[in-house]
C-alpha atoms as a PDB file:
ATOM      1  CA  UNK A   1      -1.510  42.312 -74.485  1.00  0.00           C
ATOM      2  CA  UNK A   2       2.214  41.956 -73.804  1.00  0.00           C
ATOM      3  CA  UNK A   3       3.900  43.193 -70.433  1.00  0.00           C
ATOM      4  CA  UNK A   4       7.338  44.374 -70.652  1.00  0.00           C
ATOM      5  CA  UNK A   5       9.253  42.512 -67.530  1.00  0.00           C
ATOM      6  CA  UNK A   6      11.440  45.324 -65.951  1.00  0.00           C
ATOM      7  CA  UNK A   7      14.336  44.303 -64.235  1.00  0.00           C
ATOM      8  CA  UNK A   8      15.106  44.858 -60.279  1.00  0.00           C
ATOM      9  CA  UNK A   9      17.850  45.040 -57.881  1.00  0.00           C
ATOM     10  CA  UNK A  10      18.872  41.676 -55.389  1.00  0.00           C
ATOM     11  CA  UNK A  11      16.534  42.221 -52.325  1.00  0.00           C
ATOM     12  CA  UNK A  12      14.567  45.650 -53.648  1.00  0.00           C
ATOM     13  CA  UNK A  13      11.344  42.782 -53.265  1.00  0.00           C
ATOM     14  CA  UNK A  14      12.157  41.829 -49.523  1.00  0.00           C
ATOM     15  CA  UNK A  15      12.434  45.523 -48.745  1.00  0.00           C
ATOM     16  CA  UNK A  16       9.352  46.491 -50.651  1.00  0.00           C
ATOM     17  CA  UNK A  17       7.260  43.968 -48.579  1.00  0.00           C
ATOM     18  CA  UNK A  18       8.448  45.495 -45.433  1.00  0.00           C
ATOM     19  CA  UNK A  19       7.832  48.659 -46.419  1.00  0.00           C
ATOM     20  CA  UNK A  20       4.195  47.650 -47.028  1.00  0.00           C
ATOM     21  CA  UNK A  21       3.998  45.987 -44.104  1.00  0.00           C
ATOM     22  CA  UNK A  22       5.241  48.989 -41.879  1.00  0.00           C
ATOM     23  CA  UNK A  23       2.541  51.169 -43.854  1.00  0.00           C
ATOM     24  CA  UNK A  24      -0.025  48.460 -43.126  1.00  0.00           C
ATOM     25  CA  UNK A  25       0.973  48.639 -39.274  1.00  0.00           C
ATOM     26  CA  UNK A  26       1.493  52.338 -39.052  1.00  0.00           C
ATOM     27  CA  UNK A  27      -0.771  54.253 -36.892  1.00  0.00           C
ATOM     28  CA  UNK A  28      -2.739  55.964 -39.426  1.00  0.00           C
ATOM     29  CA  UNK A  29      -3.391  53.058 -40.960  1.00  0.00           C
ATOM     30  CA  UNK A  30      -4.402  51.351 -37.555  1.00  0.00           C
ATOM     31  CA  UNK A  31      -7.119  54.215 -36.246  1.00  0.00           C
ATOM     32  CA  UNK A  32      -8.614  54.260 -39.800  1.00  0.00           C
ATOM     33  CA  UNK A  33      -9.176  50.341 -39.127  1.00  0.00           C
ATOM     34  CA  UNK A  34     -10.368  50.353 -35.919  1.00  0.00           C
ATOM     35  CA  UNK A  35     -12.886  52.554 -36.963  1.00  0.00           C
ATOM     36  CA  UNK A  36     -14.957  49.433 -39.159  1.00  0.00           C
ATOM     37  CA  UNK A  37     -14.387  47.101 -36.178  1.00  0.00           C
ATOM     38  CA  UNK A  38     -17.394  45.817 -34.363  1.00  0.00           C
ATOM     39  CA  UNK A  39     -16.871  44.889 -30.479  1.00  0.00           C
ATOM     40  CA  UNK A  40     -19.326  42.606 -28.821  1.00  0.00           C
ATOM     41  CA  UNK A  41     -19.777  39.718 -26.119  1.00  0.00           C
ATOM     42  CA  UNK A  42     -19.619  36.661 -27.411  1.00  0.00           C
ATOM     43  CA  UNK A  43     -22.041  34.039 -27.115  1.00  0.00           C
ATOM     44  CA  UNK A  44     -19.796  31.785 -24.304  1.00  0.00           C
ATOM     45  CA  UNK A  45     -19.709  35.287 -22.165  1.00  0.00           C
ATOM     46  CA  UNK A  46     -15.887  35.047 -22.730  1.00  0.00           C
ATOM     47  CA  UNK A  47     -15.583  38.940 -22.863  1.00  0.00           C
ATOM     48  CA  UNK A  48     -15.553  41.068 -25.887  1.00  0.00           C
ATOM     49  CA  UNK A  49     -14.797  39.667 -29.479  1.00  0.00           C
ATOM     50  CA  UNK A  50     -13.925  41.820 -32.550  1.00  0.00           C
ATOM     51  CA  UNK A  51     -15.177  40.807 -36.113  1.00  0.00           C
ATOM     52  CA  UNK A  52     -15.771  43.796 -38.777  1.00  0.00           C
ATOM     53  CA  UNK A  53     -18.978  45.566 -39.467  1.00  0.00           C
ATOM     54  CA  UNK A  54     -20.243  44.695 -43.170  1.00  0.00           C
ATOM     55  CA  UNK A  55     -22.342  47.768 -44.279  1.00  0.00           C
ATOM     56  CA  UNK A  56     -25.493  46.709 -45.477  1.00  0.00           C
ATOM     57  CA  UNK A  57     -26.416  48.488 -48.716  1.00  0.00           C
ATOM     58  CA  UNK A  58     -29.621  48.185 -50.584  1.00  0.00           C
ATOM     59  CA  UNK A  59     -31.702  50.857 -53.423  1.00  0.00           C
ATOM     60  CA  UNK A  60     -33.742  53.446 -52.057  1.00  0.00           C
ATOM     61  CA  UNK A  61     -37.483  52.788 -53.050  1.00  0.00           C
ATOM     62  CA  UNK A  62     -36.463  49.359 -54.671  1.00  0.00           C
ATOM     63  CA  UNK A  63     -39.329  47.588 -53.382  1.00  0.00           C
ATOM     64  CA  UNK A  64     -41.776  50.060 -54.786  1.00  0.00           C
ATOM     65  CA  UNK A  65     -39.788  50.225 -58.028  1.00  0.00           C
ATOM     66  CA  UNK A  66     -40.359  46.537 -58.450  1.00  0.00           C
ATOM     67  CA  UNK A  67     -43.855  46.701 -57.911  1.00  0.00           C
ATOM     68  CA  UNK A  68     -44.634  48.824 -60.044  1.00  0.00           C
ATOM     69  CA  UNK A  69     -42.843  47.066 -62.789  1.00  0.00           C
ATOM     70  CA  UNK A  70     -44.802  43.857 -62.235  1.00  0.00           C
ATOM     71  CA  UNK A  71     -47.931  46.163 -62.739  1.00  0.00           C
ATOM     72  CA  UNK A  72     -46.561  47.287 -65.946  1.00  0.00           C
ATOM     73  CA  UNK A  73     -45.815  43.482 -66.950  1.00  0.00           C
ATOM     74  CA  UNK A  74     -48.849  41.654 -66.020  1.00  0.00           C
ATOM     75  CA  UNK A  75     -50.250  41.113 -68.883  1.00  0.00           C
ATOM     76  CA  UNK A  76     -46.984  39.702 -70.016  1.00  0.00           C
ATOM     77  CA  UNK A  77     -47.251  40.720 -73.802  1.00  0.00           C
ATOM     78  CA  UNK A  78     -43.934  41.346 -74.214  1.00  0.00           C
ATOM     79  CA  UNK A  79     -41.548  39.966 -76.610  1.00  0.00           C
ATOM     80  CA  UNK A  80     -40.088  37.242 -74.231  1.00  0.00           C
ATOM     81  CA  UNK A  81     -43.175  36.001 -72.909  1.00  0.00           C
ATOM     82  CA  UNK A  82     -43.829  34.671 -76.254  1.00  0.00           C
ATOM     83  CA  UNK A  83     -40.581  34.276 -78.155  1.00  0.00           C
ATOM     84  CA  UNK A  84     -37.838  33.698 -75.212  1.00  0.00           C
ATOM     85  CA  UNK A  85     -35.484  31.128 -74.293  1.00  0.00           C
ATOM     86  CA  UNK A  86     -38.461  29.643 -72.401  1.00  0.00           C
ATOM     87  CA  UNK A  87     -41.076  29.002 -75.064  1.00  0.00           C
ATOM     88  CA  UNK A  88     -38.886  27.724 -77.531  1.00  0.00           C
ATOM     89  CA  UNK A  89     -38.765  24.333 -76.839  1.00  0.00           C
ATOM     90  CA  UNK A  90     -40.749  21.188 -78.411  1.00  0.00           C
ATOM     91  CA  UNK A  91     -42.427  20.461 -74.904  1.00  0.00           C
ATOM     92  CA  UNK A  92     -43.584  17.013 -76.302  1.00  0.00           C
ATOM     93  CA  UNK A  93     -40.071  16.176 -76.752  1.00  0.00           C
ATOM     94  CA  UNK A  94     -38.084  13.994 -73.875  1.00  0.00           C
ATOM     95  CA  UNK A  95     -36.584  15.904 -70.866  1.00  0.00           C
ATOM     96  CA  UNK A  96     -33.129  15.462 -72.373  1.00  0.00           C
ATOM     97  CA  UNK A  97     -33.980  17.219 -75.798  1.00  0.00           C
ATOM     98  CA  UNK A  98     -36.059  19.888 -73.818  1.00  0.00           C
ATOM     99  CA  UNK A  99     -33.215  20.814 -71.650  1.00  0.00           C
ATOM    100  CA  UNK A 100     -30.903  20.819 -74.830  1.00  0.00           C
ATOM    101  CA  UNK A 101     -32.992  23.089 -76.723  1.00  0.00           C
ATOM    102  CA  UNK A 102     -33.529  25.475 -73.989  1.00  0.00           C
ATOM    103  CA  UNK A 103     -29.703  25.740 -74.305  1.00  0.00           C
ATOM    104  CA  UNK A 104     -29.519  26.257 -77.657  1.00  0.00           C
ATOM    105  CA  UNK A 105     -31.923  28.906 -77.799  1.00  0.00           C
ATOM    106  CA  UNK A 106     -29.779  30.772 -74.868  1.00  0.00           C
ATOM    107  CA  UNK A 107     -27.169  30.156 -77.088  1.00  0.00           C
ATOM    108  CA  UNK A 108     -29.042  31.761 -80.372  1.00  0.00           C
ATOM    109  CA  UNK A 109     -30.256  34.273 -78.523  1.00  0.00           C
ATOM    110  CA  UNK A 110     -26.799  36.166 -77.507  1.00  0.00           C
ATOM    111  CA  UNK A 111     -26.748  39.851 -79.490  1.00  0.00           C
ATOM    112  CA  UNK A 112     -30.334  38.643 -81.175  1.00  0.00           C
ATOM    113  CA  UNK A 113     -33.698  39.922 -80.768  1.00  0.00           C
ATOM    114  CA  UNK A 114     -36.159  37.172 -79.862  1.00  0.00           C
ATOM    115  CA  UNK A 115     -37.966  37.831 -82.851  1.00  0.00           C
ATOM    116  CA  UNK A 116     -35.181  35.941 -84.624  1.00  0.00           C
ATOM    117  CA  UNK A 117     -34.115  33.539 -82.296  1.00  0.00           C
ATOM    118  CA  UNK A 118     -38.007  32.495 -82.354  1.00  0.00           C
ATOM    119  CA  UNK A 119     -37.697  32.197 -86.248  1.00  0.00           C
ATOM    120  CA  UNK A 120     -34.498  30.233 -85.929  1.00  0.00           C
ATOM    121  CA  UNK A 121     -35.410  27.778 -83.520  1.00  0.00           C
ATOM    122  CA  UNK A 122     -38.384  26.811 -85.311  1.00  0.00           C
ATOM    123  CA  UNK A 123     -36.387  26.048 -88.615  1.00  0.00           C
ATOM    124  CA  UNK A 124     -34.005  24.137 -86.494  1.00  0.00           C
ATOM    125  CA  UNK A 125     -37.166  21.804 -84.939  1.00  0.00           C
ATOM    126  CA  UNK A 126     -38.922  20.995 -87.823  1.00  0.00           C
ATOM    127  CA  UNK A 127     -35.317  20.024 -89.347  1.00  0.00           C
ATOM    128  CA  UNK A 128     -34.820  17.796 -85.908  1.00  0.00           C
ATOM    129  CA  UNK A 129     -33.288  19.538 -83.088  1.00  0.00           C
ATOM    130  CA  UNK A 130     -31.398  16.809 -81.120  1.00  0.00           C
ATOM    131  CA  UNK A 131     -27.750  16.059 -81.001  1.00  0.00           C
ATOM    132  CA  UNK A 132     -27.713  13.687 -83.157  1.00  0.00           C
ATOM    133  CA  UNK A 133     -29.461  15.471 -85.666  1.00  0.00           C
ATOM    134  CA  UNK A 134     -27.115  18.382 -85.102  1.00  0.00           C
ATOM    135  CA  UNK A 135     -23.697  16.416 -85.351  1.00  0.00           C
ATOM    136  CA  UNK A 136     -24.773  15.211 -89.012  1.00  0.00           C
ATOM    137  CA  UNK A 137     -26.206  17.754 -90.143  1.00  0.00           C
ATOM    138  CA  UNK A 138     -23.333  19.737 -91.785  1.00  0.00           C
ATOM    139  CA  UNK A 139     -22.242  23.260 -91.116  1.00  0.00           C
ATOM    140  CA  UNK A 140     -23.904  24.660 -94.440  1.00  0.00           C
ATOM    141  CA  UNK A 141     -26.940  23.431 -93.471  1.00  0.00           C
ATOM    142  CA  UNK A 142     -27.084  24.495 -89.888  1.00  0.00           C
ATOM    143  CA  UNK A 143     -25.808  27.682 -91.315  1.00  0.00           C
ATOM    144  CA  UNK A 144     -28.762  28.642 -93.214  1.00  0.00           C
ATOM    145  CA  UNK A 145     -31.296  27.649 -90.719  1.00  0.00           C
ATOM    146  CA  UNK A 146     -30.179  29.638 -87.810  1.00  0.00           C
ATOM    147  CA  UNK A 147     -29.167  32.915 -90.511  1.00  0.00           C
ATOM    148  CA  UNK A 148     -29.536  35.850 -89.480  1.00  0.00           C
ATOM    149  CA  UNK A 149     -28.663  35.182 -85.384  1.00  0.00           C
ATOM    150  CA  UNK A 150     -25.970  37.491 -84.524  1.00  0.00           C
ATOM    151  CA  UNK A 151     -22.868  36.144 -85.112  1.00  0.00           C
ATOM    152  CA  UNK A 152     -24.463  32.682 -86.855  1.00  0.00           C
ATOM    153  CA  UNK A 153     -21.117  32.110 -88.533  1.00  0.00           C
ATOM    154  CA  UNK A 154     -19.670  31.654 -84.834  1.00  0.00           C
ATOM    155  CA  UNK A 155     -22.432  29.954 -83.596  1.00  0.00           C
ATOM    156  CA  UNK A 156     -22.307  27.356 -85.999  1.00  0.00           C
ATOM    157  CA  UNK A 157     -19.239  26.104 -84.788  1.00  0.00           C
ATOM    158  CA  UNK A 158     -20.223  26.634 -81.230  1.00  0.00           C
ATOM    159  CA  UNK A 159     -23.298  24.448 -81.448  1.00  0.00           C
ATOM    160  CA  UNK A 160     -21.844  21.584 -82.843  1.00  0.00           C
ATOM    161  CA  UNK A 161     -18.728  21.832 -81.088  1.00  0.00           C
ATOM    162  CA  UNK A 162     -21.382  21.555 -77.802  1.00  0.00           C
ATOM    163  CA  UNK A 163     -23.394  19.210 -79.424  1.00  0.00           C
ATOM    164  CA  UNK A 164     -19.916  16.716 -79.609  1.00  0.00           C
ATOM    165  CA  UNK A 165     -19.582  17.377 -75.461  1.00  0.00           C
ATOM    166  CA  UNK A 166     -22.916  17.032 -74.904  1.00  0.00           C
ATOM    167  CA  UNK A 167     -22.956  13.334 -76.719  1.00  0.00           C
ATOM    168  CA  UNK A 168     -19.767  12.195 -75.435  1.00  0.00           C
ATOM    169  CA  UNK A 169     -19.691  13.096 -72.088  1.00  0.00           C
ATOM    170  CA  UNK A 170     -23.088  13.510 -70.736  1.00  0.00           C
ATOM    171  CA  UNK A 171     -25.243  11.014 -72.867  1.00  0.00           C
ATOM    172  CA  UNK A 172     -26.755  13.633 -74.548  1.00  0.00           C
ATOM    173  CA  UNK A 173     -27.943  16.134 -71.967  1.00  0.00           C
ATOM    174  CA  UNK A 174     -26.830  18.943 -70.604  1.00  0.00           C
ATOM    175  CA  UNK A 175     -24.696  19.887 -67.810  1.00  0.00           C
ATOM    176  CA  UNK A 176     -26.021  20.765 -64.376  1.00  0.00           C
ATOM    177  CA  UNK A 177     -23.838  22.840 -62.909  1.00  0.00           C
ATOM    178  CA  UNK A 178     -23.088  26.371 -63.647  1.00  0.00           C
ATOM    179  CA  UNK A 179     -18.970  25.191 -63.717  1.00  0.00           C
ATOM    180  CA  UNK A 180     -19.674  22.682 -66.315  1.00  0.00           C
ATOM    181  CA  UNK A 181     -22.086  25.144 -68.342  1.00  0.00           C
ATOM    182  CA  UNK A 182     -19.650  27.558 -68.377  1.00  0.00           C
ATOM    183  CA  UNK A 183     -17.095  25.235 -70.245  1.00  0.00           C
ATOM    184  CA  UNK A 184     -18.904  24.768 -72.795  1.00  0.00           C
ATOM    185  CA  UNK A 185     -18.098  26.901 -76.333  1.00  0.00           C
ATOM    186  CA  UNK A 186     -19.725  29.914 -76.653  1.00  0.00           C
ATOM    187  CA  UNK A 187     -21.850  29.442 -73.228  1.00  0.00           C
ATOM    188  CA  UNK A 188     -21.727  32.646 -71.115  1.00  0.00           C
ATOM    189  CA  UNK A 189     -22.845  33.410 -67.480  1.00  0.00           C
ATOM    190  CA  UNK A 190     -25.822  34.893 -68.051  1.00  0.00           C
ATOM    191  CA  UNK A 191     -26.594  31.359 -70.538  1.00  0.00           C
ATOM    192  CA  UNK A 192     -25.258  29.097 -67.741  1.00  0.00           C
ATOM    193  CA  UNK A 193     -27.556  30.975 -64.729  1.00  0.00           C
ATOM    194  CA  UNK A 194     -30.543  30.869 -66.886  1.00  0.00           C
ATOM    195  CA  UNK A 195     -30.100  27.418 -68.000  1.00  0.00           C
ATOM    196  CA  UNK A 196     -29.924  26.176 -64.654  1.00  0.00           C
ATOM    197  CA  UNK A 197     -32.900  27.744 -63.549  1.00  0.00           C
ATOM    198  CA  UNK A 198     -34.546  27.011 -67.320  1.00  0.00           C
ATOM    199  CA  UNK A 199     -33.740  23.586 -67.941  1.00  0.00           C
ATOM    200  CA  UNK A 200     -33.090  21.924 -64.175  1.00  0.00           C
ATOM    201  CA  UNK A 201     -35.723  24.383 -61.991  1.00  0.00           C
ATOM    202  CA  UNK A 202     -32.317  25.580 -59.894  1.00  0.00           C
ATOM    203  CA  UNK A 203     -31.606  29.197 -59.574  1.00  0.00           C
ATOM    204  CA  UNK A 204     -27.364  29.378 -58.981  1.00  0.00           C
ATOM    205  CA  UNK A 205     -27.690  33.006 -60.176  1.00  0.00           C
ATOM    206  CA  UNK A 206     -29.504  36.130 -62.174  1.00  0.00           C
ATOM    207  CA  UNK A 207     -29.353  36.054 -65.444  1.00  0.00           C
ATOM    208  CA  UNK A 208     -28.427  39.379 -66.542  1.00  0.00           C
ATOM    209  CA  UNK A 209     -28.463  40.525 -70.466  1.00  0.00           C
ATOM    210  CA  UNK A 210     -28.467  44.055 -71.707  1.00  0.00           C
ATOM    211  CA  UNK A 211     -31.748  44.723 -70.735  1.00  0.00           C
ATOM    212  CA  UNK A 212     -31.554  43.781 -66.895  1.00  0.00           C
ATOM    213  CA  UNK A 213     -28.006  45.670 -67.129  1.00  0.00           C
ATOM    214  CA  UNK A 214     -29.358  48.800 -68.542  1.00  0.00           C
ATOM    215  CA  UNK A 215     -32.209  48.904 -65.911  1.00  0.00           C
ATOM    216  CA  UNK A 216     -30.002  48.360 -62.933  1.00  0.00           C
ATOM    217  CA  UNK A 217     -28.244  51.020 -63.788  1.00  0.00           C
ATOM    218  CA  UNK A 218     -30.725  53.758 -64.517  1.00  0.00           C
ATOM    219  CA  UNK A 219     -32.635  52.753 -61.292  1.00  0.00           C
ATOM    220  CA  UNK A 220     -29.529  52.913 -59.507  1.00  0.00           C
ATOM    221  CA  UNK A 221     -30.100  49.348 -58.358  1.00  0.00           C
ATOM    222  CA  UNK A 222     -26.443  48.712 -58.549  1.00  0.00           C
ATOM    223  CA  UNK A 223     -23.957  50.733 -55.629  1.00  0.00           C
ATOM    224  CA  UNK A 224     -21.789  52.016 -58.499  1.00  0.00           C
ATOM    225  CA  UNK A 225     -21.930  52.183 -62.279  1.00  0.00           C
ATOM    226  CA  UNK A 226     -21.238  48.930 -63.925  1.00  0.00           C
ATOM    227  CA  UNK A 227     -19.635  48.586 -67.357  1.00  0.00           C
ATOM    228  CA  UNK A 228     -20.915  45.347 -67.719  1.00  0.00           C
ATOM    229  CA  UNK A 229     -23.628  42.779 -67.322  1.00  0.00           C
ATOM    230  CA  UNK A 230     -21.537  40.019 -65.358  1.00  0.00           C
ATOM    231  CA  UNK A 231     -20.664  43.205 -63.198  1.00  0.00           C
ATOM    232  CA  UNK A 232     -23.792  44.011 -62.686  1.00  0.00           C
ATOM    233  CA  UNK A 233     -25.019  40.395 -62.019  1.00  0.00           C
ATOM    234  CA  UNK A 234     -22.469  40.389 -58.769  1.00  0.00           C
ATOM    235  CA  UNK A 235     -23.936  43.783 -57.811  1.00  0.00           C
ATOM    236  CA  UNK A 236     -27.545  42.499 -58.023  1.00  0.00           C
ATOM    237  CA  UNK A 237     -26.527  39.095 -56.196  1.00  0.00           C
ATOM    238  CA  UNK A 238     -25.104  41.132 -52.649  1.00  0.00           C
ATOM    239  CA  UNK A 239     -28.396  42.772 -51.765  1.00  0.00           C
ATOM    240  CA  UNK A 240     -31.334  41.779 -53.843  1.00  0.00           C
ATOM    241  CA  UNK A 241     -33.283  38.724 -51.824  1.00  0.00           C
ATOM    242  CA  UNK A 242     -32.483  35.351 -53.561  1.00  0.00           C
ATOM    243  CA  UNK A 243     -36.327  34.828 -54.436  1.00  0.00           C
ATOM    244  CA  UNK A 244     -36.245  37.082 -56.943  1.00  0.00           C
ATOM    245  CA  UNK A 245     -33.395  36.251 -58.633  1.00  0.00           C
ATOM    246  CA  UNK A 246     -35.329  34.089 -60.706  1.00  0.00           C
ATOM    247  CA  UNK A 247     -38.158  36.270 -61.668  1.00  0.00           C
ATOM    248  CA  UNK A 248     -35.985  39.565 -62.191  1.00  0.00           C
ATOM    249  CA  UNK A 249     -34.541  38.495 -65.842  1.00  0.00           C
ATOM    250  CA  UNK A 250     -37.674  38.035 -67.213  1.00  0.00           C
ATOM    251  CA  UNK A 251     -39.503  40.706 -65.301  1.00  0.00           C
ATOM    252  CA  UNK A 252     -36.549  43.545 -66.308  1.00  0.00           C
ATOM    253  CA  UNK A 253     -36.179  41.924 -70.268  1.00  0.00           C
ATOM    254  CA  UNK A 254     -39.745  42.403 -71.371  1.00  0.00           C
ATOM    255  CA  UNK A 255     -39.915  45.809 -69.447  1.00  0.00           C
ATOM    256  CA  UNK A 256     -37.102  46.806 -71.087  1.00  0.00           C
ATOM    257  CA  UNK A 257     -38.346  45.716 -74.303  1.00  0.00           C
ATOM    258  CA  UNK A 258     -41.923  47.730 -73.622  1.00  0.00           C
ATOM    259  CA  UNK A 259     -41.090  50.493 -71.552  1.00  0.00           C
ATOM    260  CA  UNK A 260     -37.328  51.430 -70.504  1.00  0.00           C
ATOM    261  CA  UNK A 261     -36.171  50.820 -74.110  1.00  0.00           C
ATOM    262  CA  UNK A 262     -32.040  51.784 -74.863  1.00  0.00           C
ATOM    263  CA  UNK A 263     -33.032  54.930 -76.944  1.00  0.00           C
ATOM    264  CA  UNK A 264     -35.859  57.277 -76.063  1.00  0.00           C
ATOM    265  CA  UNK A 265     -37.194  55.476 -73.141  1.00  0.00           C
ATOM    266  CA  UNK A 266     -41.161  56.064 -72.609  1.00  0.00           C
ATOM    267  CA  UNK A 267     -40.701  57.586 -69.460  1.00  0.00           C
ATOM    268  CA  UNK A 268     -44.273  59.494 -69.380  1.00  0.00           C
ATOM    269  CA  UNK A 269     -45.724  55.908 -69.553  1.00  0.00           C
ATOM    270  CA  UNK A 270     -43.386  54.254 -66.546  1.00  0.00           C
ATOM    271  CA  UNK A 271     -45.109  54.081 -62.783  1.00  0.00           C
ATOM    272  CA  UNK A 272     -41.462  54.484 -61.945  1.00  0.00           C
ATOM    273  CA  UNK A 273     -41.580  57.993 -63.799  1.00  0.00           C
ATOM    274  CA  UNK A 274     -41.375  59.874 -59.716  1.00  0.00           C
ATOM    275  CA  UNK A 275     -39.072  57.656 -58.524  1.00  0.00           C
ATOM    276  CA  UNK A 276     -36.769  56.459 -61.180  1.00  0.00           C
ATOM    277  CA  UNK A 277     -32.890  58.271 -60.804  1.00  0.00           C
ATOM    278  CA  UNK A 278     -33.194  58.407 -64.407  1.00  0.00           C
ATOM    279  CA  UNK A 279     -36.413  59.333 -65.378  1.00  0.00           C
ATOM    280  CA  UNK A 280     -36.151  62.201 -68.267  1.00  0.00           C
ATOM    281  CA  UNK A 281     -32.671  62.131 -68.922  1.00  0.00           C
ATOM    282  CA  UNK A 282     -32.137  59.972 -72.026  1.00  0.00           C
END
C-alpha cells in the first residue's frame, strides 16, 4: 500500500523529539517506571543495583491440559501419525534425498489435508523424487502428480525453483539453518522449524499450523488472542519449556484433527472438557 508523504515545517522534527523526551522524563512518567524496577545487592556487595522485573506468565492448568492430551493421543491414530510430513519419506533412500523429501512434503502440505499430501508424495516417489529428477521433469508433469495440493499451480514453481537452490548451492541437500530455510520459495516458518527438527534432529522452534494455532487459543495457552500462527508460535516460545517444543506440533495437529476439530469440536469426548476456557462454546 502507498503512504502519502506529508510535508513539515524546518525544525517541527527537532522540537517533536524534545517534546517526547520531556514526556519520557516527566514525573508521571518516572513514578509509573519506578514502579517495574527491581532493587537488589549485587553479587560484588557493591550496594544496590537496579535491573527491571520481567513478569513471568504461564497458562493456568497447562500442565494438566497437556496431559491429558497425550492420553487422548496415545494410540497415535491420527491422521499425521500416518500420513505427515514425517512418514512420507523413502527411508531407504540416502540422507540427502530423505532430508529433501521431508521438505517437500512440508512444502505440499501448506493449506492441504495429509490425506492428499500422502497421495501426492507417493506419485512423486515412484516417479523419482530427487532433484535431479525434479529439475527435468517439466512443469506439466510435476503438475499432475502433486494435483489437487492446495495451491499446486504455485507450488509447482516453488519446488523447482528450490530444487535449482538446492543443486547449485548446497550439492543437493537442504539447508540447515532456519535463515537459509526461510529463503527458500514458498518455505514458511512453521516449514523451516519443522524441517530443522524433521530432517537435521534440531529443534530452533515450534512448528505451529492451524491446528496448534487454533488450540492455543481456545486453551488460552497464548497471553492474548493471536491472529496468526507465526504470532502464536512467539507466544508459545516465551513460556512453554523448550522440551516440548518438539513434541507439541504433532501432539496439538492430530488432536486437533480427532478431537478439538475447527467446527463443532467434540467437547463431551475431551479430558480437557472441565478445564478447557473454551469448552462448549463453538
Amino acid at each position: 500500500m502507498g503512504i502519502k508523504k506529508q510535508g513539515r515545517r524546518r525544525g517541527s522534527g527537532r522540537r517533536g523529539s524534545e517534546a517526547l523526551e520531556a514526556a519520557a522524563l516527566s514525573p508521571k512518567r518516572l513514578l509509573r517506571r519506578r514502579k517495574v524496577d527491581l532493587a537488589y545487592e549485587s553479587a560484588e556487595g557493591s550496594g544496590p543495583t537496579t535491573e527491571a522485573k520481567e513478569e513471568r506468565w504461564e497458562p493456568r492448568n497447562w500442565e494438566q491440559q497437556l496431559a491429558n492430551i497425550r492420553e487422548m493421543r496415545k494410540e497415535r491414530d491420527a491422521p499425521v501419525d500416518h500420513m505427515g510430513g514425517a512418514k512420507c519419506f523413502d527411508h531407504e533412500a540416502p540422507p540427502e534425498v530423505i532430508r529433501f523429501q521431508i521438505l517437500l512434503s512440508l512444502m505440499l502440505s501448506s493449506q492441504t489435508k495429509d490425506q492428499v499430501t500422502s497421495a501426492a508424495m507417493t506419485r512423486l516417489r515412484e516417479h523419482g523424487l530427487t532433484v535431479d529428477n525434479v529439475l527435468q521433469t517439466d512443469d506439466a508433469t510435476l503438475g499432475r502428480l502433486i494435483y489437487p495440493v492446495g495451491f499446486w499451480k504455485n507450488k509447482v514453481k516453488y519446488i523447482k525453483q528450490t530444487a535449482a537452490i538446492l543443486k547449485r548451492d548446497y550439492a543437493g541437500d537442504i539447508p540447515q539453518t532456519v535463515a537459509e530455510l526461510l529463503k527458500l520459495p514458498g518455505v514458511g516458518p512453521k516449514m523451516a522449524h519443522l524441517a530443522m527438527d524433521l530432517a537435521w534432529q534440531a529443534v530452533s522452534g515450534i512448528g505451529v499450523d492451524t491446528h496448534v494455532h487454533r488450540i492455543s487459543n481456545r486453551l488460552k495457552w497464548v497471553k492474548k488472542e493471536t491472529k496468526f500462527p507465526e504470532a502464536t508460535r512467539q507466544a508459545l516460545e516465551k513460556w512453554l519449556p523448550r522440551d516440548l517444543w518438539s513434541e507439541i506440533n504433532w501432539l496439538l495437529v492430530g488432536f486437533g484433527q480427532q478431537i478439538c476439530l475447527p467446527v463443532r469440536p467434540r467437547c463431551g469426548a475431551c479430558l480437557n472438557k472441565d478445564i478447557c476456557p473454551a469448552s462448549g462454546k463453538h
